[in-house]
N, C-alpha and C. Protein backbone atom coordinates (compact mmCIF):
# COMPACT_ATOMS: atom_id res chain seq x y z
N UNK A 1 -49.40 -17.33 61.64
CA UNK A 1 -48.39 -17.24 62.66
C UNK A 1 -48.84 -17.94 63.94
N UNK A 2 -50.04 -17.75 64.19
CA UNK A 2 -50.47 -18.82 65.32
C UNK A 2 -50.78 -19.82 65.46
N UNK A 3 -50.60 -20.34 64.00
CA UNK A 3 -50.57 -22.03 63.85
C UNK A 3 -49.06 -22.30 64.24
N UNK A 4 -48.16 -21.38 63.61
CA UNK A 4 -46.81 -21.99 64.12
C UNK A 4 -46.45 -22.29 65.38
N UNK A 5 -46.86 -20.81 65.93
CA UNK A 5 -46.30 -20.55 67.34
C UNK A 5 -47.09 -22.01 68.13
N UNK A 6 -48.42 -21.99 67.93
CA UNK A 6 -49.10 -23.55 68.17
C UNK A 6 -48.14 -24.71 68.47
N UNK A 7 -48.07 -24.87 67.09
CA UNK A 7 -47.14 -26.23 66.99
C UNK A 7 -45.03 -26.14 67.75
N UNK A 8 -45.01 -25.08 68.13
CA UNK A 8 -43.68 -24.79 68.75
C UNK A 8 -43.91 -25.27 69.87
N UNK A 9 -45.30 -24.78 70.15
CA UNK A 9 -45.56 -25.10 71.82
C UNK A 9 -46.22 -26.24 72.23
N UNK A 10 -46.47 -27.23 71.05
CA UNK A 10 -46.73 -28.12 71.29
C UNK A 10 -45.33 -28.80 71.51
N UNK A 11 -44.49 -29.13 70.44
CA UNK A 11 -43.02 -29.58 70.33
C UNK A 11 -42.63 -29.46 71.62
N UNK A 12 -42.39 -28.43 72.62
CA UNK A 12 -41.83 -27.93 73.38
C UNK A 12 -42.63 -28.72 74.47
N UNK A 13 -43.85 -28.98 74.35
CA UNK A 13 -44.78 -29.64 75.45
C UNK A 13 -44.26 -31.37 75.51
N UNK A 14 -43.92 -31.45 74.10
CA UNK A 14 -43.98 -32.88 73.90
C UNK A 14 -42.38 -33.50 74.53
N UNK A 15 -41.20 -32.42 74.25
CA UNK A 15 -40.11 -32.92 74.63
C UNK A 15 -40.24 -32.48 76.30
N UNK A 16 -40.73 -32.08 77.18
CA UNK A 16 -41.15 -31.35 78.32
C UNK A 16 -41.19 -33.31 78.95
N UNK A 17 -42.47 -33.78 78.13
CA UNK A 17 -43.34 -34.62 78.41
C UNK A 17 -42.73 -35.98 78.52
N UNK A 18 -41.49 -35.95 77.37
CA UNK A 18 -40.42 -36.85 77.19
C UNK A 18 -39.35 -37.14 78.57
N UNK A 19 -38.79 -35.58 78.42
CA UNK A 19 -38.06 -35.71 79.89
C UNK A 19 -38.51 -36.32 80.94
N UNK A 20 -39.68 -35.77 81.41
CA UNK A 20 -40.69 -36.34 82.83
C UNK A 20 -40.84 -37.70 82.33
N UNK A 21 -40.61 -38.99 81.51
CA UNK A 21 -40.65 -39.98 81.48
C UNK A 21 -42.00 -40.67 80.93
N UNK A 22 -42.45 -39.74 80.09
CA UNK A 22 -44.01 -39.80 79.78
C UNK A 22 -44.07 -41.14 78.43
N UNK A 23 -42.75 -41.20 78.04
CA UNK A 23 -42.14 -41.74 76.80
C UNK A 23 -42.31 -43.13 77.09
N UNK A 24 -42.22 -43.70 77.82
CA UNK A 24 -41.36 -44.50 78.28
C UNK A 24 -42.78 -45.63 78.39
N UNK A 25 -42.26 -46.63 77.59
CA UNK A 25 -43.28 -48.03 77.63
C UNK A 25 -43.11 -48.66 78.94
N UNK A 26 -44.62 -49.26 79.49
CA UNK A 26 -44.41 -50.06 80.93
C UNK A 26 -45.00 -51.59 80.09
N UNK A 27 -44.86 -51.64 78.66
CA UNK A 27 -45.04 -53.00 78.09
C UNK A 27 -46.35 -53.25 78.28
N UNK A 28 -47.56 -52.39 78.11
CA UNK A 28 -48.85 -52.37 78.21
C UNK A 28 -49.60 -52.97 76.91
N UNK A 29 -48.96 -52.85 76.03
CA UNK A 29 -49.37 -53.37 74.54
C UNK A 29 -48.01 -54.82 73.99
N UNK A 30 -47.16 -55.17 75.11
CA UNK A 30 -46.41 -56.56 74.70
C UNK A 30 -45.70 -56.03 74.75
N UNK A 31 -44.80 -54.02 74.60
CA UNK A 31 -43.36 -54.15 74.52
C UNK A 31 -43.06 -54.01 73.30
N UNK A 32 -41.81 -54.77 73.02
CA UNK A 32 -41.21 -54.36 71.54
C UNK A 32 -40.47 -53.04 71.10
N UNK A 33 -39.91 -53.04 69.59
CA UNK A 33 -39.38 -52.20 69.00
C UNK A 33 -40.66 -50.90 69.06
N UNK A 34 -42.02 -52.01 68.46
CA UNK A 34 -42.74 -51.20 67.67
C UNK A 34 -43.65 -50.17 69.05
N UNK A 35 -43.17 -50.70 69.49
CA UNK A 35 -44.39 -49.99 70.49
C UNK A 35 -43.39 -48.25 71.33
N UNK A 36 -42.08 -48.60 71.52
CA UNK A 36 -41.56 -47.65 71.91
C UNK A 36 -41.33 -46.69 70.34
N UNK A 37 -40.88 -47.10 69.53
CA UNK A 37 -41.36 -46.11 68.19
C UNK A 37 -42.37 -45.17 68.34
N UNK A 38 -43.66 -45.98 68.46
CA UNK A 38 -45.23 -44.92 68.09
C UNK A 38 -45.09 -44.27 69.63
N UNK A 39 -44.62 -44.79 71.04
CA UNK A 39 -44.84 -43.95 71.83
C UNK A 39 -44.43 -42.50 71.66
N UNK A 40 -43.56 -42.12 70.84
CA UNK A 40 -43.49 -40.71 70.54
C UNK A 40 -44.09 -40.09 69.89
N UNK A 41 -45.42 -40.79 68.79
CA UNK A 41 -46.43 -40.68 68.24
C UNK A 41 -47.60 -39.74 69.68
N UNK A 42 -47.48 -40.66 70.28
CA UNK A 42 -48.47 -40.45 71.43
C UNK A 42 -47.98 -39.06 72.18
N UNK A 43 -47.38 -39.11 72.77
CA UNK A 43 -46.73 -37.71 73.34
C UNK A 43 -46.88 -36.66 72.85
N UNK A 44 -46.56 -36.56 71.48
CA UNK A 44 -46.77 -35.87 70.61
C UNK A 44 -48.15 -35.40 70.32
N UNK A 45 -48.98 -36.34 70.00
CA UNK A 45 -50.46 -36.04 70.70
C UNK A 45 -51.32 -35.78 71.42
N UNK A 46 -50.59 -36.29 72.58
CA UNK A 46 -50.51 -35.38 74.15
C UNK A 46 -50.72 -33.90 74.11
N UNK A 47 -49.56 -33.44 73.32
CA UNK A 47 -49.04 -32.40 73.83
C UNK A 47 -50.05 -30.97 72.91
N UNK A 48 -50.35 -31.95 71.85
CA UNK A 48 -51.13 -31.07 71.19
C UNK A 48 -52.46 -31.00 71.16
N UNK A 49 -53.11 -31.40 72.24
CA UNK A 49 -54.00 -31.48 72.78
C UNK A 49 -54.31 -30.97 74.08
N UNK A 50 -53.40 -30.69 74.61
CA UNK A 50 -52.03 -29.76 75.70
C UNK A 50 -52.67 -28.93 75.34
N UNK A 51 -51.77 -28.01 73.87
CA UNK A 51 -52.40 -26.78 73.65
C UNK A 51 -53.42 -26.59 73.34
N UNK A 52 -54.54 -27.39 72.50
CA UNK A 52 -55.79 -27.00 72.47
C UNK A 52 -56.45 -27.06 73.77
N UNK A 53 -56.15 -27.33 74.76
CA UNK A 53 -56.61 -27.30 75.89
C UNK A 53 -56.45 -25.67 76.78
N UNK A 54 -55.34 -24.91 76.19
CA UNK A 54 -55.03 -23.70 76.46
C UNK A 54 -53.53 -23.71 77.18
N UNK A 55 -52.54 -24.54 76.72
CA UNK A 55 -51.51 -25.27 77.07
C UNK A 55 -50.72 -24.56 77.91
N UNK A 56 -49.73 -23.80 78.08
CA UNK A 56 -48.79 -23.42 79.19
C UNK A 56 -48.83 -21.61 78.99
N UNK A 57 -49.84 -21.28 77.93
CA UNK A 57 -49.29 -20.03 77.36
C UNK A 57 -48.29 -19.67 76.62
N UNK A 58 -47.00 -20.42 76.20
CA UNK A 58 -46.38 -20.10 75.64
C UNK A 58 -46.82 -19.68 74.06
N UNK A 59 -47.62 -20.41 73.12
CA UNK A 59 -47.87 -20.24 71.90
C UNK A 59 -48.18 -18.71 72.10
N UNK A 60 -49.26 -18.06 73.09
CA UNK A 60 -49.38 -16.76 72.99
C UNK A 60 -48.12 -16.05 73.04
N UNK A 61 -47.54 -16.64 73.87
CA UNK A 61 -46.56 -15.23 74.03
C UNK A 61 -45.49 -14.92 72.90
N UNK A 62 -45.19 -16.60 72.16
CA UNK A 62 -44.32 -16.65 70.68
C UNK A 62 -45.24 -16.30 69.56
N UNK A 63 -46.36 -15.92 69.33
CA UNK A 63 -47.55 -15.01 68.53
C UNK A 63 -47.45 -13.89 68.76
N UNK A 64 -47.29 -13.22 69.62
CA UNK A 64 -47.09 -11.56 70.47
C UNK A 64 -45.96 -11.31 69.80
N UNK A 65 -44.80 -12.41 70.14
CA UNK A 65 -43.24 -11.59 69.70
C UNK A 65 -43.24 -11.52 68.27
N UNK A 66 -43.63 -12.19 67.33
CA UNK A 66 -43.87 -12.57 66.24
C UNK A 66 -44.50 -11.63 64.99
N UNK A 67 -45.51 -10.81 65.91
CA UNK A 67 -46.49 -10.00 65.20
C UNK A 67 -45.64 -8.52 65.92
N UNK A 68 -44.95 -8.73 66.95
CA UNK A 68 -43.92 -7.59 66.92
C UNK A 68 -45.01 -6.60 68.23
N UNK A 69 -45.72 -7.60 68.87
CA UNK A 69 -46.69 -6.65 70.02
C UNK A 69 -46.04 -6.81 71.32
N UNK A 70 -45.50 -5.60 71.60
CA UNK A 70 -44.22 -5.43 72.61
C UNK A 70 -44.90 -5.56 74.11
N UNK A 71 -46.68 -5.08 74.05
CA UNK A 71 -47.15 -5.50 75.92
C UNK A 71 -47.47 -7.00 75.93
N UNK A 72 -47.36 -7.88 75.00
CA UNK A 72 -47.96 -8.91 75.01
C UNK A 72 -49.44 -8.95 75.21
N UNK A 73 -50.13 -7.83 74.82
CA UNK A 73 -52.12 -8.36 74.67
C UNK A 73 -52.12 -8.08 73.39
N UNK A 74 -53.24 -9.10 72.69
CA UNK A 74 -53.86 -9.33 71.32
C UNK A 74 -54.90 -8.52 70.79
């Protein structure tokens, strides 16, 4: 369950990361199709690195609701 909640809160980090314009090629590698494609590769990696970093807290708190622990401590 805390791999999921993990990866929710990564997702959630990554479209977060999208909005704020994190997405967005400044043509550092030439530009192109291919390069705005994998940039969502990247973000995505961002973000999950986000959470292994100890990311916003959310994964804990969607692990808590999950396992049905109503004060939220583990």
């Amino acid at each position: 369950m805390r791999d999921a909640a993990e990866k929710l809160e990564a997702t959630f980090l990554a479209e977060m990361l999208k909005s704020a314009g994190f997405w967005k090629t400044s043509e550092t590698f030439g530009g192109g199709a291919g390069e705005d494609q994998f940039a969502s590769f990247l973000v995505q990696a961002q973000a999950e690195q986000m959470v292994k970093a100890g990311g916003i807290g959310l994964a804990e708190q969607i692990f808590n609701a999950l396992k049905g622990d109503s004060n939220g401590s583990s």
